[in-house]
Protein backbone atom coordinates (compact mmCIF):
# COMPACT_ATOMS: atom_id res chain seq x y z
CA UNK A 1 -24.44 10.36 -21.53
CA UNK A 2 -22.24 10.08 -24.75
CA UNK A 3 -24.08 9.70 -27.69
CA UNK A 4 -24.93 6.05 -28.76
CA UNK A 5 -25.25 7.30 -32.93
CA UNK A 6 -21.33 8.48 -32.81
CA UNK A 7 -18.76 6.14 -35.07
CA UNK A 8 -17.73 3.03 -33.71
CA UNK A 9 -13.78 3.30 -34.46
CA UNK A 10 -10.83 1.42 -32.70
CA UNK A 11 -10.15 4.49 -30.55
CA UNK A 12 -13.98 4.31 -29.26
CA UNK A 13 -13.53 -0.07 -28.65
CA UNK A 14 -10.30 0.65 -26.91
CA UNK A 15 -11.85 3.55 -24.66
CA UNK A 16 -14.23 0.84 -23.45
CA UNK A 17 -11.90 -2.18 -23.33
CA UNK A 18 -9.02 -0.38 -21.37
CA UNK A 19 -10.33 0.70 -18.18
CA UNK A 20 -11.91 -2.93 -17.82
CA UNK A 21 -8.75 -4.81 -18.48
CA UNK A 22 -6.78 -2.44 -15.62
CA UNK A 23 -9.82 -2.41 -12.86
CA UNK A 24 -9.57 -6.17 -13.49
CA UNK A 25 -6.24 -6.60 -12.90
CA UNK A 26 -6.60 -5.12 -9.33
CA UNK A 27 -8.92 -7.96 -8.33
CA UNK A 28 -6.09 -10.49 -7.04
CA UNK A 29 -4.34 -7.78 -5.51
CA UNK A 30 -7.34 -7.60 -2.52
CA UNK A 31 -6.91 -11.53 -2.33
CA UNK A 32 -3.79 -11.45 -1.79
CA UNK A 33 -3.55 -8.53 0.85
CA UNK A 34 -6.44 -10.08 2.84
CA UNK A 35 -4.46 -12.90 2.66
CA UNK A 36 -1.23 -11.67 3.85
CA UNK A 37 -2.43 -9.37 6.92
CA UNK A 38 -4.24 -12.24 8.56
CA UNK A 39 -0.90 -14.59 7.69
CA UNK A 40 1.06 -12.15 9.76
CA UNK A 41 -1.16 -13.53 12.60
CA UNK A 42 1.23 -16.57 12.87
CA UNK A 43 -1.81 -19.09 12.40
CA UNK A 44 -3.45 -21.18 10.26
CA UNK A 45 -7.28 -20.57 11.15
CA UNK A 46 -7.81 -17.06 10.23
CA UNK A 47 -6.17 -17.79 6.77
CA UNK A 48 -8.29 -20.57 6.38
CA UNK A 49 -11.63 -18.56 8.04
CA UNK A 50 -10.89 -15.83 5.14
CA UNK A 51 -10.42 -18.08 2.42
CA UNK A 52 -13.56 -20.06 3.46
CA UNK A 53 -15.63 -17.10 4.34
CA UNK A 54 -14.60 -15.21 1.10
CA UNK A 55 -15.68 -18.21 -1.25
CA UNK A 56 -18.97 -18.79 0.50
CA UNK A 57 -20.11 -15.03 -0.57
CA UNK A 58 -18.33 -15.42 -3.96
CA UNK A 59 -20.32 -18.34 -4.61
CA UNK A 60 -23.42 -16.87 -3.26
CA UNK A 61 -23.21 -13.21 -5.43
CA UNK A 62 -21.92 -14.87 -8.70
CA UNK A 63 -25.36 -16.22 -8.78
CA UNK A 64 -26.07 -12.54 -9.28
CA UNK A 65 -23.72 -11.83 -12.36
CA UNK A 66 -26.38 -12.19 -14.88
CA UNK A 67 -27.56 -8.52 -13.39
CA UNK A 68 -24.55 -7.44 -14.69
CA UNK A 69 -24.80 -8.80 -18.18
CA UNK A 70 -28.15 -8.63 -18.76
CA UNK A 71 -28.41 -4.74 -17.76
CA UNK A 72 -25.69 -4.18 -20.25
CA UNK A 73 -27.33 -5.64 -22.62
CA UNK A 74 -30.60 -3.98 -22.09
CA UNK A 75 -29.40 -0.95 -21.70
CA UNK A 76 -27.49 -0.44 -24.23
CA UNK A 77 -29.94 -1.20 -26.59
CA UNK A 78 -32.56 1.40 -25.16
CA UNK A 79 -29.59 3.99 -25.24
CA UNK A 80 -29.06 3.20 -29.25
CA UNK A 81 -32.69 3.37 -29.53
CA UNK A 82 -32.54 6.59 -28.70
CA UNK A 83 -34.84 5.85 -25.41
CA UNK A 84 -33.58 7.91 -22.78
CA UNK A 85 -36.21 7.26 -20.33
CA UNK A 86 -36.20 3.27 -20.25
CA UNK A 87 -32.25 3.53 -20.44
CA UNK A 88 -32.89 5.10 -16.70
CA UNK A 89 -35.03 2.84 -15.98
CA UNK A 90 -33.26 -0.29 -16.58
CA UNK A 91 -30.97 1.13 -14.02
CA UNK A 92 -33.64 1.71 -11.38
CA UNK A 93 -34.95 -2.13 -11.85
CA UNK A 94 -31.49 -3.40 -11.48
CA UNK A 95 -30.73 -1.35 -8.59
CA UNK A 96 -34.19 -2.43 -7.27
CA UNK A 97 -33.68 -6.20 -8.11
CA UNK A 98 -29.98 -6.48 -6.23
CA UNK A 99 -31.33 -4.41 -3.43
CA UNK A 100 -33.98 -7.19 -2.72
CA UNK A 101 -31.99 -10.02 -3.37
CA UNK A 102 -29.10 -8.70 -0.80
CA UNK A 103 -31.80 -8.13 1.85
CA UNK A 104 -33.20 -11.61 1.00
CA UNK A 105 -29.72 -13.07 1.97
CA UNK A 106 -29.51 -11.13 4.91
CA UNK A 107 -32.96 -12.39 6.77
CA UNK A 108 -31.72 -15.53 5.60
CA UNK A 109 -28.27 -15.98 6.89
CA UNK A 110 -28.77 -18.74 9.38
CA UNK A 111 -30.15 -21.04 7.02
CA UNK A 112 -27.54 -20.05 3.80
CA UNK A 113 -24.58 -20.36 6.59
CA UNK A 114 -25.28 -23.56 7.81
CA UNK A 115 -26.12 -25.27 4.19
CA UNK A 116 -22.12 -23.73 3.30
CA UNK A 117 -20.97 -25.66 6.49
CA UNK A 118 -22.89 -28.73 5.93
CA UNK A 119 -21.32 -28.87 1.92
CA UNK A 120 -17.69 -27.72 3.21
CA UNK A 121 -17.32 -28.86 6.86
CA UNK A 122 -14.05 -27.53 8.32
CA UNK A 123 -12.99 -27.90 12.02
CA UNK A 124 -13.96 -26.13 14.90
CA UNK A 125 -11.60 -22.99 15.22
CA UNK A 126 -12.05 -22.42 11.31
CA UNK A 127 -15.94 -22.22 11.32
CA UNK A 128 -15.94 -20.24 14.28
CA UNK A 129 -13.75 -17.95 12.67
CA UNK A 130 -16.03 -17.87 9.30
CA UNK A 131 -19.33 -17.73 10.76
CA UNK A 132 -17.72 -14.59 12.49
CA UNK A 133 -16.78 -12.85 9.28
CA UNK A 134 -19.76 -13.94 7.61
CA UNK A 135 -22.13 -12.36 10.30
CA UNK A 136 -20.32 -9.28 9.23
CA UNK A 137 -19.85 -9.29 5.21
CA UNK A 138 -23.25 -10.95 4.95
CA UNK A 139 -25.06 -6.95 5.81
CA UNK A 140 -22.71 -5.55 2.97
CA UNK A 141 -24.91 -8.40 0.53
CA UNK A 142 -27.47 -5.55 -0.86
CA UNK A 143 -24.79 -3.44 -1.75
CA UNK A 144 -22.70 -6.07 -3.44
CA UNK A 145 -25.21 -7.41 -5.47
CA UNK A 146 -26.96 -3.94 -6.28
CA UNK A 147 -23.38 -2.67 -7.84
CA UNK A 148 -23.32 -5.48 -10.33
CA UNK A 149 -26.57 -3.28 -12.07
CA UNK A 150 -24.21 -0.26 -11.54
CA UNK A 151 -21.28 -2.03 -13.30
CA UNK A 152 -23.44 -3.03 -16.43
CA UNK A 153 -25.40 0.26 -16.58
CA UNK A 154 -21.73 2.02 -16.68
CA UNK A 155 -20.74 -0.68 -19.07
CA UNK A 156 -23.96 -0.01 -21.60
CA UNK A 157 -23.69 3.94 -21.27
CA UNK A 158 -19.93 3.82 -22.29
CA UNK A 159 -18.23 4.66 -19.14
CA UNK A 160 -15.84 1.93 -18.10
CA UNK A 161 -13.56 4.71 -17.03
CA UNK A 162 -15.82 4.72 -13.91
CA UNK A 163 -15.65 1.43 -13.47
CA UNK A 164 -12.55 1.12 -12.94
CA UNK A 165 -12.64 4.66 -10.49
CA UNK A 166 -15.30 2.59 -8.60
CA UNK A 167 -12.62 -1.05 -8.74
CA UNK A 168 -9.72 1.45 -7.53
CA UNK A 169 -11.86 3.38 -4.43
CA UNK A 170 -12.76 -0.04 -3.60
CA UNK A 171 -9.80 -2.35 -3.36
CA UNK A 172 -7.88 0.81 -2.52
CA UNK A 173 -10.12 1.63 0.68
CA UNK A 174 -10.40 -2.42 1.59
CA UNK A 175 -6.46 -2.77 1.46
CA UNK A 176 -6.02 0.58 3.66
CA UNK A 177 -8.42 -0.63 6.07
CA UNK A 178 -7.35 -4.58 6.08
CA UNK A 179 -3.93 -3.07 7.03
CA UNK A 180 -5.18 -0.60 9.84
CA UNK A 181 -7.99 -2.99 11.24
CA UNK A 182 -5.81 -6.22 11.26
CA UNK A 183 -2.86 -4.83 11.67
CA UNK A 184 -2.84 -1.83 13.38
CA UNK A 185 -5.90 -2.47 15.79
CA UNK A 186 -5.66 -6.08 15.66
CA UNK A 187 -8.93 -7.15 15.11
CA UNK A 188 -8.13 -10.09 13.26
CA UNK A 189 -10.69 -11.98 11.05
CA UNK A 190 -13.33 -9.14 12.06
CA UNK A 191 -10.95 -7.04 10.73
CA UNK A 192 -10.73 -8.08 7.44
CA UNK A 193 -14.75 -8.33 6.92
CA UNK A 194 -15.13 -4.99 8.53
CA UNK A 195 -12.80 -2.99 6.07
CA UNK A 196 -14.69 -5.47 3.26
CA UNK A 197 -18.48 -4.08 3.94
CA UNK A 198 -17.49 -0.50 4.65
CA UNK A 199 -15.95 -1.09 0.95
CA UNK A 200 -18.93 -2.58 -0.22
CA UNK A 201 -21.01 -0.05 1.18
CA UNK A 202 -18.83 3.26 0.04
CA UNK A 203 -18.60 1.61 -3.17
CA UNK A 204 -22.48 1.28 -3.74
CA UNK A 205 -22.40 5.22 -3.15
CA UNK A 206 -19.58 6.00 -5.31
CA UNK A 207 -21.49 4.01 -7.87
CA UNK A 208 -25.14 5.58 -7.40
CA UNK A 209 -23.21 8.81 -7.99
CA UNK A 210 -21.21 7.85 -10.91
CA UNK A 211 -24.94 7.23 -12.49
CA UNK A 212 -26.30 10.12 -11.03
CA UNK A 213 -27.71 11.30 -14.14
CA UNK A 214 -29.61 8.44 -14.57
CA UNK A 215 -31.58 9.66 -11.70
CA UNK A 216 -32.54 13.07 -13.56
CA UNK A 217 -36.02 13.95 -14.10
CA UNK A 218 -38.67 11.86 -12.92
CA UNK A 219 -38.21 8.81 -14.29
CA UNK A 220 -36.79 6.97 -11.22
CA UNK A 221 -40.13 7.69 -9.68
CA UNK A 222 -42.03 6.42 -12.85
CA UNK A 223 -43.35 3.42 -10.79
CA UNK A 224 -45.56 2.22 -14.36
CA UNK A 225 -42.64 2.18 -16.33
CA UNK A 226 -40.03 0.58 -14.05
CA UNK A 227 -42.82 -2.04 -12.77
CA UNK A 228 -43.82 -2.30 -16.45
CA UNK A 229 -44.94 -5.96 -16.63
CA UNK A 230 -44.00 -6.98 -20.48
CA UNK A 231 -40.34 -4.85 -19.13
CA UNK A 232 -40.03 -6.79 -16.29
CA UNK A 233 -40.71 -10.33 -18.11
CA UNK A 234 -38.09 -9.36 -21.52
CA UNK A 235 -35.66 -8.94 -17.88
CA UNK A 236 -36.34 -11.68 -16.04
CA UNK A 237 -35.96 -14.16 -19.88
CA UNK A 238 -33.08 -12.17 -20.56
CA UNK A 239 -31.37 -12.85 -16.87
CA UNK A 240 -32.48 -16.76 -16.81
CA UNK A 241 -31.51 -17.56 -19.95
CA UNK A 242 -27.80 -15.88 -18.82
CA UNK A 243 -27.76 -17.39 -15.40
CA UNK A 244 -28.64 -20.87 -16.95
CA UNK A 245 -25.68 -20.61 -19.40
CA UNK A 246 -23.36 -19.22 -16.82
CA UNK A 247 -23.90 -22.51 -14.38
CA UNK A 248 -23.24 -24.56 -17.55
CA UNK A 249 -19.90 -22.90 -17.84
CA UNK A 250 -19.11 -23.10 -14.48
CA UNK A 251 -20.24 -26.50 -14.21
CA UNK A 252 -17.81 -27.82 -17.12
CA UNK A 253 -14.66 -26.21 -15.26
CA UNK A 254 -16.08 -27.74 -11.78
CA UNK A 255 -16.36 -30.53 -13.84
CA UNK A 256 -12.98 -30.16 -15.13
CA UNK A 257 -11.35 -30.12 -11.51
CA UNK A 258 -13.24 -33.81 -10.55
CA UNK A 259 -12.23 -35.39 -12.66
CA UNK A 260 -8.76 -34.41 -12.86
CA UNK A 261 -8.48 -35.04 -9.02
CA UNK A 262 -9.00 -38.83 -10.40
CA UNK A 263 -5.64 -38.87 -12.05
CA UNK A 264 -3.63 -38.00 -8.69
CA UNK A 265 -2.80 -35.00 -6.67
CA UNK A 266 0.14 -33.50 -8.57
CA UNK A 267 -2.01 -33.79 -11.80
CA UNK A 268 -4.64 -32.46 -9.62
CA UNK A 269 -2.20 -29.57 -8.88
CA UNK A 270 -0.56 -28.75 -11.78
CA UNK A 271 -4.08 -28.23 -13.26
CA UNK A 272 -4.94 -25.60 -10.90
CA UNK A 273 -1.56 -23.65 -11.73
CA UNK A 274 -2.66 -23.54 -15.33
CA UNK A 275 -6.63 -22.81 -14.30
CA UNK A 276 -4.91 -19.31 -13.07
CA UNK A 277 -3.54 -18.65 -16.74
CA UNK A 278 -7.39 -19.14 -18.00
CA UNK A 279 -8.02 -17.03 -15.48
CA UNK A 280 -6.07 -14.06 -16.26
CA UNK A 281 -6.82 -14.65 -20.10
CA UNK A 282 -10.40 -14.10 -18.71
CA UNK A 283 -9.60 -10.97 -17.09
CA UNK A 284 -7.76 -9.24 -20.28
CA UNK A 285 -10.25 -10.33 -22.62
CA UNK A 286 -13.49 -9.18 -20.82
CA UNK A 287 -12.53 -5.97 -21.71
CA UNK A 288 -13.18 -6.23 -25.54
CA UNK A 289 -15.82 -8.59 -24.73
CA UNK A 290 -17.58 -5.91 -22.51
CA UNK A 291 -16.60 -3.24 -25.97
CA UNK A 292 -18.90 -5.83 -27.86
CA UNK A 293 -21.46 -6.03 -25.36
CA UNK A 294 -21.74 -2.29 -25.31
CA UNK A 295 -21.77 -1.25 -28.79
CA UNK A 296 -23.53 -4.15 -30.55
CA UNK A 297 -26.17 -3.47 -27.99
CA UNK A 298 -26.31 0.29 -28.95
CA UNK A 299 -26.17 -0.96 -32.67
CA UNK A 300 -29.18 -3.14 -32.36
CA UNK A 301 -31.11 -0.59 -30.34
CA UNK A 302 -30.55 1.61 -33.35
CA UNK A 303 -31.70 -1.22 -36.05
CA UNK A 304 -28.63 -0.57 -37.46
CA UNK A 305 -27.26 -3.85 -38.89
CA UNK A 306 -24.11 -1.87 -40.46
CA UNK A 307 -22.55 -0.78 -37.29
CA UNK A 308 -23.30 -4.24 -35.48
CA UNK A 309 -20.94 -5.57 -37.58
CA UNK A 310 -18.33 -3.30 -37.95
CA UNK A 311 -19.23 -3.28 -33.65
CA UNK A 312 -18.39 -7.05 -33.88
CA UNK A 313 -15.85 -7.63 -36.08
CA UNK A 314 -13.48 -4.53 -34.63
CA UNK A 315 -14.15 -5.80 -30.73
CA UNK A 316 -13.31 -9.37 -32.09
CA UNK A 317 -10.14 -7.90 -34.13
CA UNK A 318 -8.85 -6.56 -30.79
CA UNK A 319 -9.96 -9.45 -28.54
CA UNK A 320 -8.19 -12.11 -31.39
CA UNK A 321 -4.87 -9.46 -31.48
CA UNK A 322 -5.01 -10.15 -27.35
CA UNK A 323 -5.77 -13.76 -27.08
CA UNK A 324 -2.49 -14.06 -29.93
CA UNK A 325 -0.09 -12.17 -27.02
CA UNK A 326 -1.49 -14.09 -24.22
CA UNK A 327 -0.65 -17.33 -26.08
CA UNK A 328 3.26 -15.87 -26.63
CA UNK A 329 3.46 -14.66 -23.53
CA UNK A 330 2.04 -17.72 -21.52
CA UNK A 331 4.34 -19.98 -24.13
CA UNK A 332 7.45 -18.05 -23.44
CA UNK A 333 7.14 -17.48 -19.90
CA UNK A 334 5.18 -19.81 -18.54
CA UNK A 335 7.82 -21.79 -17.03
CA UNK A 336 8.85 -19.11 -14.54
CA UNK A 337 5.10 -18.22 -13.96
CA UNK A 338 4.65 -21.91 -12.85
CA UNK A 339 7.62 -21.57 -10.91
CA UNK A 340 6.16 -18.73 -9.14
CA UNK A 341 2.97 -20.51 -8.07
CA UNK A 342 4.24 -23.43 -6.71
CA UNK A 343 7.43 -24.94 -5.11
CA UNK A 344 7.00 -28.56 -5.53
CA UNK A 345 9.55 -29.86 -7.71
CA UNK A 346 6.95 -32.65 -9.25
CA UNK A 347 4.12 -30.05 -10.01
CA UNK A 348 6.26 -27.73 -11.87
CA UNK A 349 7.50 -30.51 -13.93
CA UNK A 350 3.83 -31.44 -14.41
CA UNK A 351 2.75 -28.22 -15.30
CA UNK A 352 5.10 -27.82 -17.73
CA UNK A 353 3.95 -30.94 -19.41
CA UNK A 354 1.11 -29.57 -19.80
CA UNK A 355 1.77 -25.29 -20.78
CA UNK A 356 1.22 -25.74 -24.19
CA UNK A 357 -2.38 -26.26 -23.45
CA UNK A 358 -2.34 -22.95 -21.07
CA UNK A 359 -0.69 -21.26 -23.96
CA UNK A 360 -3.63 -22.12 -26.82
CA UNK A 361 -6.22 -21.71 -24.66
CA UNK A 362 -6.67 -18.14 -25.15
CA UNK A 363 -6.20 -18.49 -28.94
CA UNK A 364 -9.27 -21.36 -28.92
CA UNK A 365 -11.27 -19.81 -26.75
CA UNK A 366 -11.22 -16.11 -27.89
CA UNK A 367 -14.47 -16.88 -30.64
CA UNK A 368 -16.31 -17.90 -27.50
CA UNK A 369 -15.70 -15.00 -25.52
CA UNK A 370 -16.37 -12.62 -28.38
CA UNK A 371 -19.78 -14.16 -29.22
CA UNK A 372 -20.26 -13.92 -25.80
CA UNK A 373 -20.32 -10.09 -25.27
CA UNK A 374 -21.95 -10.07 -28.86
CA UNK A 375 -24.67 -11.95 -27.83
CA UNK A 376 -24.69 -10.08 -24.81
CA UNK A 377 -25.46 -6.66 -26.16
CA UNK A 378 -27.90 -8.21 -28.70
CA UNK A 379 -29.77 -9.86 -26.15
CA UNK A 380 -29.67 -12.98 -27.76
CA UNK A 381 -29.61 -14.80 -24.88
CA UNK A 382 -32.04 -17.63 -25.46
CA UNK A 383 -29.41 -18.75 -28.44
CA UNK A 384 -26.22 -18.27 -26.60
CA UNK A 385 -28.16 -20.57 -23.64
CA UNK A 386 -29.12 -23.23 -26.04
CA UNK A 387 -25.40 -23.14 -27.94
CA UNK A 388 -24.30 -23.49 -24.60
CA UNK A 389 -26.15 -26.75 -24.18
CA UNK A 390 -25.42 -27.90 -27.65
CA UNK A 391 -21.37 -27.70 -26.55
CA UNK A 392 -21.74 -28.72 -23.16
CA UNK A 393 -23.44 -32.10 -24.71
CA UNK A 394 -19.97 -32.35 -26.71
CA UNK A 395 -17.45 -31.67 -23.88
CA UNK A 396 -18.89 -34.41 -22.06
CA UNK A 397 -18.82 -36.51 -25.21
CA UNK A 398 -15.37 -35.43 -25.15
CA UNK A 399 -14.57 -36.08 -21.88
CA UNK A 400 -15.63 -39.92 -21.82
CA UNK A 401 -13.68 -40.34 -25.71
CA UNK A 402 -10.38 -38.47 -24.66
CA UNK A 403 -9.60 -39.06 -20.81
CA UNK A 404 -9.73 -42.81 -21.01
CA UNK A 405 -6.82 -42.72 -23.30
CA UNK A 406 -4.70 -39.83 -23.08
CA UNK A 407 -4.95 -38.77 -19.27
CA UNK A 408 -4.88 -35.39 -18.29
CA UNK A 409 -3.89 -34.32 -22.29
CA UNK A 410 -7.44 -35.79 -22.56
CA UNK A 411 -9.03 -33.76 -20.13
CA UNK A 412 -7.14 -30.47 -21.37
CA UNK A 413 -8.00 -31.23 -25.32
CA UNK A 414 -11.86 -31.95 -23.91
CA UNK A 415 -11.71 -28.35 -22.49
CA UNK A 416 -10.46 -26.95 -26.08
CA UNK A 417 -13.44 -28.92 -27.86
CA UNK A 418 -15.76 -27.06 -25.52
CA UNK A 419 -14.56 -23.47 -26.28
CA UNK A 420 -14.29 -24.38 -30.13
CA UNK A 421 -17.63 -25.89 -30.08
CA UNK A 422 -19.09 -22.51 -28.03
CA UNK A 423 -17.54 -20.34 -30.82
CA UNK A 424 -18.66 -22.42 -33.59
CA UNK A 425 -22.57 -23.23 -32.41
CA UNK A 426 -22.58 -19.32 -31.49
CA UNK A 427 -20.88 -18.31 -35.42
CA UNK A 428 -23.07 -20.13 -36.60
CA UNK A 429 -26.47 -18.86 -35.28
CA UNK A 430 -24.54 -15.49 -35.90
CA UNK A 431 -25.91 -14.62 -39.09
CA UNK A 432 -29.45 -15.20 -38.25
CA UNK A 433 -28.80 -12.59 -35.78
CA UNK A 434 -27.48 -9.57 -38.38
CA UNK A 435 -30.25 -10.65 -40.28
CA UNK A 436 -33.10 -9.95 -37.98
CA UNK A 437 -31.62 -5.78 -37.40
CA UNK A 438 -32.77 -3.86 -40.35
């Protein structure tokens, strides 16, 4: 485990950052291979079944991302502490926790499936088709869920080059076997979930041993101190008040989506193109935001109020220098990314009406996403929840000022008051944070 007291310097930011902005930039590769083999099936079901299928679990395990987050945080900060034995242990509860909420999921599968179909009906042949792959992925749910504790135990202890080992063996191993399954033995649909949960499942064990050290000694059998009540409650506050900000966020882009559908379907459209730049600004930028998360946390484990802010300000310094290049690159060629995600000749032109938007984005939302991972690692999560309410409140203020009168520029300039407001109620509450580490 590399020692938490060691300088924080570029070098050690980038070394965190790096491997979390390349395993991230695998992630629509598997999309878009599970998409293709079932496309070379010469129908339109099995795309659909995939797509379907492969949203219903999405939805289902994001509700499990605060695991991730809030074992980062956590973690790291019993690492800096110096607290070797809790810094195991926080792995053991999270490994525990996603265990019993994947086995949850699985005993209830009849009752989660038909609650998907009922709020996204689709016709006959395509829920066939998705109940079939669903009966499959659905067993691979413990393992899923379990690996997002793996992911922010890796994250706190400073090895995001395993990480991204761990993203590579498993969209590697999926694509191999979506192209032998589906292709080779043609098992269709099956196919695809098949090759998906023996991922899942290889994954989980390429994980457990990429932490293997956190099994050492006897502390994964410590049942007092991994059922530790007072433990178990700071985990449970620290995991609400993340889940509660994270449908917030989610909501406002949902949000975001109905009511641009109100201004007509190639507004509707062209939004979605864009969405996907937000989305890959998302992607590059968790990396420094995860190099916050990890060393603030280890800063404020250690009381040490110096290195949280050089941890801050040289994450944000990075995170700022990428959310400038996105902007550049987004401005400059956004036109022929546009062009590559859509044909239509009227939702190109509308998207480029709207780039310039795309193109700030990253620059106006980069505070947010910093404060984010420095919040994160602090485990201040009760004030990042409530800042989150705070700007929330003033998006939707937004909303009903701009929309009426400037259309879709409306909606887009509502979305930029809601990042600048999430930077500036979390900057703000920001010093109150440095000042309780001494």
């Amino acid at each position: 485990m590399q020692d938490a007291s060691a300088p924080i310097t570029h070098r050690r930011v980038l070394k965190i950052a790096v491997p979390i902005v390349l395993s991230n930039a695998t992630v629509p590769i598997l999309g878009a291979v599970d998409t293709g083999v079932v496309g070379q099936m010469g129908q339109a079901a099995p795309i659909g079944a995939v797509g379907m299928g492969a949203v219903i679990l999405a939805s289902i395990y994001w509700i499990f991302g605060f695991l991730r987050m809030g074992t980062t945080g956590l973690a790291a900060q019993a690492r800096g502490a110096g607290d070797i034995a809790e810094t195991r242990a926080l792995l053991i509860r999270g490994l525990l926790l996603g265990a019993a909420a994947g086995v949850f999921f699985v005993l209830a599968q009849a009752a989660v499936f038909a609650g998907a179909f009922a709020l996204s009906p689709a016709s006959p042949e395509v829920e066939a088709l998705t109940r079939a792959y669903l009966e499959i992925r659905i067993w691979g749910a413990p393992a899923t869920i379990a690996l997002y504790a793996v992911t922010g135990w890796l994250i706190a202890v400073e090895r995001t080059r395993g990480v991204f080992i761990l993203q590579i063996w498993m969209n590697g191993l999926n694509i191999i076997l979506d192209l032998w399954f589906v292709l080779g033995l043609g098992w269709g649909v099956e196919g695809v979930a098949v090759a998906t949960l023996i991922a899942e499942w290889t994954g989980l064990a390429l994980g457990l041993w990429l932490c293997r050290d956190g099994f050492e000694g006897k502390i994964w059998r410590d049942r007092a101190r991994i059922f530790d009540a007072a433990r178990l409650r700071r985990m449970m506050q620290v995991n609400g008040d993340i889940m509660i900000r994270s449908v917030l966020l989610t909501g406002s882009f949902t949000t975001f989506l109905f009511v641009g559908a109100d201004l007509g379907d190639v507004t509707l459209a062209a939004n979605q193109v864009l969405l996907q730049f937000l989305e890959i600004t998302a992607f590059a930028l968790d990396g420094f935001a995860f190099s916050a998360e990890a060393l603030v946390g280890g800063a404020v484990g250690a009381r040490d109020r110096h290195q949280l802010r050089r941890a801050s300000i040289m994450a944000s310094q990075w995170g700022f220098g990428g959310a400038i290049l996105l902007g550049a690159v987004f401005f400059l060629a956004g036109p022929a990314l546009i062009d590559l995600m859509s044909t239509s000749p009227e939702v190109r032109l509308a998207s480029r009406d709207y780039l310039f938007w795309a193109a700030l984005a990253p620059i106006v939302g980069v505070a947010s996403w910093m404060f984010d991972g420095i919040y994160i690692g602090a485990t201040w999560t009760r004030a990042m929840r409530n800042a989150m309410i705070q700007s929330v409140a003033i998006y939707v203020v937004a909303l009903f000022i701009l929309v009426p009168s400037l259309g879709n520029h409306g909606m887009w300039a509502a979305l930029m008051v809601l990042n600048i407001a999430r930077g500036v109620t979390m900057g703000w509450r920001y010093p109150k944070l440095e000042a309780q580490v001494a």
